[in-house]
Protein backbone atom coordinates (compact mmCIF):
# COMPACT_ATOMS: atom_id res chain seq x y z
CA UNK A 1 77.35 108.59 98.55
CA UNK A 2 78.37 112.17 97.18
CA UNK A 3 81.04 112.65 99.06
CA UNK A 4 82.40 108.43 98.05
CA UNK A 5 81.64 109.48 94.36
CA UNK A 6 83.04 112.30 94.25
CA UNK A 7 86.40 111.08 95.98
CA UNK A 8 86.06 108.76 93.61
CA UNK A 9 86.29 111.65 90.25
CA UNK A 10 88.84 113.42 92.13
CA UNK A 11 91.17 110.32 92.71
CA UNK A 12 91.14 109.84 89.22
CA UNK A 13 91.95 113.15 87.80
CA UNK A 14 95.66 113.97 86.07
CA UNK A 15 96.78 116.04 89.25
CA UNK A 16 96.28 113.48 92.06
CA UNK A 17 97.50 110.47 89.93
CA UNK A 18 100.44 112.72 89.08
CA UNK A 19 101.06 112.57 92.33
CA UNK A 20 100.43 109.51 93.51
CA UNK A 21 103.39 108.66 90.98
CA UNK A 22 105.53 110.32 92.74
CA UNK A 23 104.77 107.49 95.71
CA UNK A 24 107.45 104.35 96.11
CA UNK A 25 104.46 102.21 94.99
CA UNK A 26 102.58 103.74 92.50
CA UNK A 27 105.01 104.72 89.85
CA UNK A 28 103.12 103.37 87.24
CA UNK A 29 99.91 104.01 88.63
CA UNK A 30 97.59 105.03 85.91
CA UNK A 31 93.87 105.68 87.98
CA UNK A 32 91.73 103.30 89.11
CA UNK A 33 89.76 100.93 86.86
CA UNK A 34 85.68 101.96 86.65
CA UNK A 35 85.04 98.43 88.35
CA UNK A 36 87.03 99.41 91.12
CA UNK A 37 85.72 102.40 91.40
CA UNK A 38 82.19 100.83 91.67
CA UNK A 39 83.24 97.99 94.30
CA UNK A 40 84.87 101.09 96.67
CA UNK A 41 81.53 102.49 96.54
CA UNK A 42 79.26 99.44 97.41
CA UNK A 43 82.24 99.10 100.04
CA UNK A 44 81.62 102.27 101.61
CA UNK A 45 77.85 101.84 101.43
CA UNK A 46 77.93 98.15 103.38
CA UNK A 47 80.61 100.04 105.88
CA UNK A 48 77.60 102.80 106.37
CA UNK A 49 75.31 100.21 106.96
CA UNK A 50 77.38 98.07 108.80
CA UNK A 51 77.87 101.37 111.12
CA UNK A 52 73.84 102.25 111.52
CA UNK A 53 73.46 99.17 112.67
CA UNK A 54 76.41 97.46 114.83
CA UNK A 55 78.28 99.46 118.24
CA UNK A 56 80.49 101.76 117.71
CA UNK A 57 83.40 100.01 119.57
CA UNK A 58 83.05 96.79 116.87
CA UNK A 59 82.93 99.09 113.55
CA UNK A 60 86.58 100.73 115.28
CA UNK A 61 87.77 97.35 115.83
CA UNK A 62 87.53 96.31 112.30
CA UNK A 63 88.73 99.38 110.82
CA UNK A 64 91.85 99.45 112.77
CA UNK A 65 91.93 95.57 112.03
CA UNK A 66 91.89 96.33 107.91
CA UNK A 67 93.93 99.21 108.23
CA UNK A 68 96.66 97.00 110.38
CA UNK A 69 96.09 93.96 108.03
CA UNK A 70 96.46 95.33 104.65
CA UNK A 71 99.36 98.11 106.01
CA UNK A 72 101.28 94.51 106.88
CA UNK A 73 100.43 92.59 104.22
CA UNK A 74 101.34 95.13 101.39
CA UNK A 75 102.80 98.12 103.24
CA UNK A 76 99.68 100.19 102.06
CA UNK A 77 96.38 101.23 103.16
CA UNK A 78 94.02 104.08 103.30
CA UNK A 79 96.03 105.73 106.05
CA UNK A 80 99.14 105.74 104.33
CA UNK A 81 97.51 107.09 101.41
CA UNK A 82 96.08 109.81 102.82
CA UNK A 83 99.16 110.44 104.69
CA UNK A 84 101.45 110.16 101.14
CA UNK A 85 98.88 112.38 99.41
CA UNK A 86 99.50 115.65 102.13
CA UNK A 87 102.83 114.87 102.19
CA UNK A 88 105.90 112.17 100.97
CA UNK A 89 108.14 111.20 104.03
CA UNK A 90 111.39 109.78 103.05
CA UNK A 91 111.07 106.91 105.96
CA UNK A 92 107.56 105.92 104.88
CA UNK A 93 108.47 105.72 101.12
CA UNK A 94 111.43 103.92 102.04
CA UNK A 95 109.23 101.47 104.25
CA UNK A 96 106.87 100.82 101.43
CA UNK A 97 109.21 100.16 99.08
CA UNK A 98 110.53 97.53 101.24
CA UNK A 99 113.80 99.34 102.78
């Protein structure tokens, strides 16, 4: 839970939400709200649990699943933020922006 938490503080301080503005989608972006802070970390904590207890090939499955589903849906996901937050590519900005 450290390690979710403090992701969490760091997410939210002036430098990273600096740059997430720089991002085709998050121009506004302001830092998440406490509650969602809260809900990513119950998240994380039923996707531990989920992972003690279930195989390994079914807890893959349904990341890739999410991942695929929401990276569809609304051309962003946990991948592409991590991705955006090393580095902005031009054709992945341009993708999420809807060009």
């Amino acid at each position: 839970m450290g390690i979710e938490i403090g992701w969490e503080i760091l997410e939210n301080t002036p430098m990273v939400i600096n740059h997430y503005r720089q991002q085709a989608l998050a121009q506004g972006y302001t830092g998440d709200s406490i509650i969602n802070s809260v809900v990513d970390t119950l998240a994380m904590m039923a996707g531990f649990f989920m992972a003690r207890k279930w195989p390994v090939w079914s807890i893959v499955a349904i990341g890739l699943g999410m991942e695929l589903f929401v990276g569809m849906m609304i051309r962003d996901n946990l991948t592409l933020n991590v991705l955006n937050l090393i580095h902005i590519f031009p054709a992945v900005a341009r993708w999420q922006g809807g060009g």
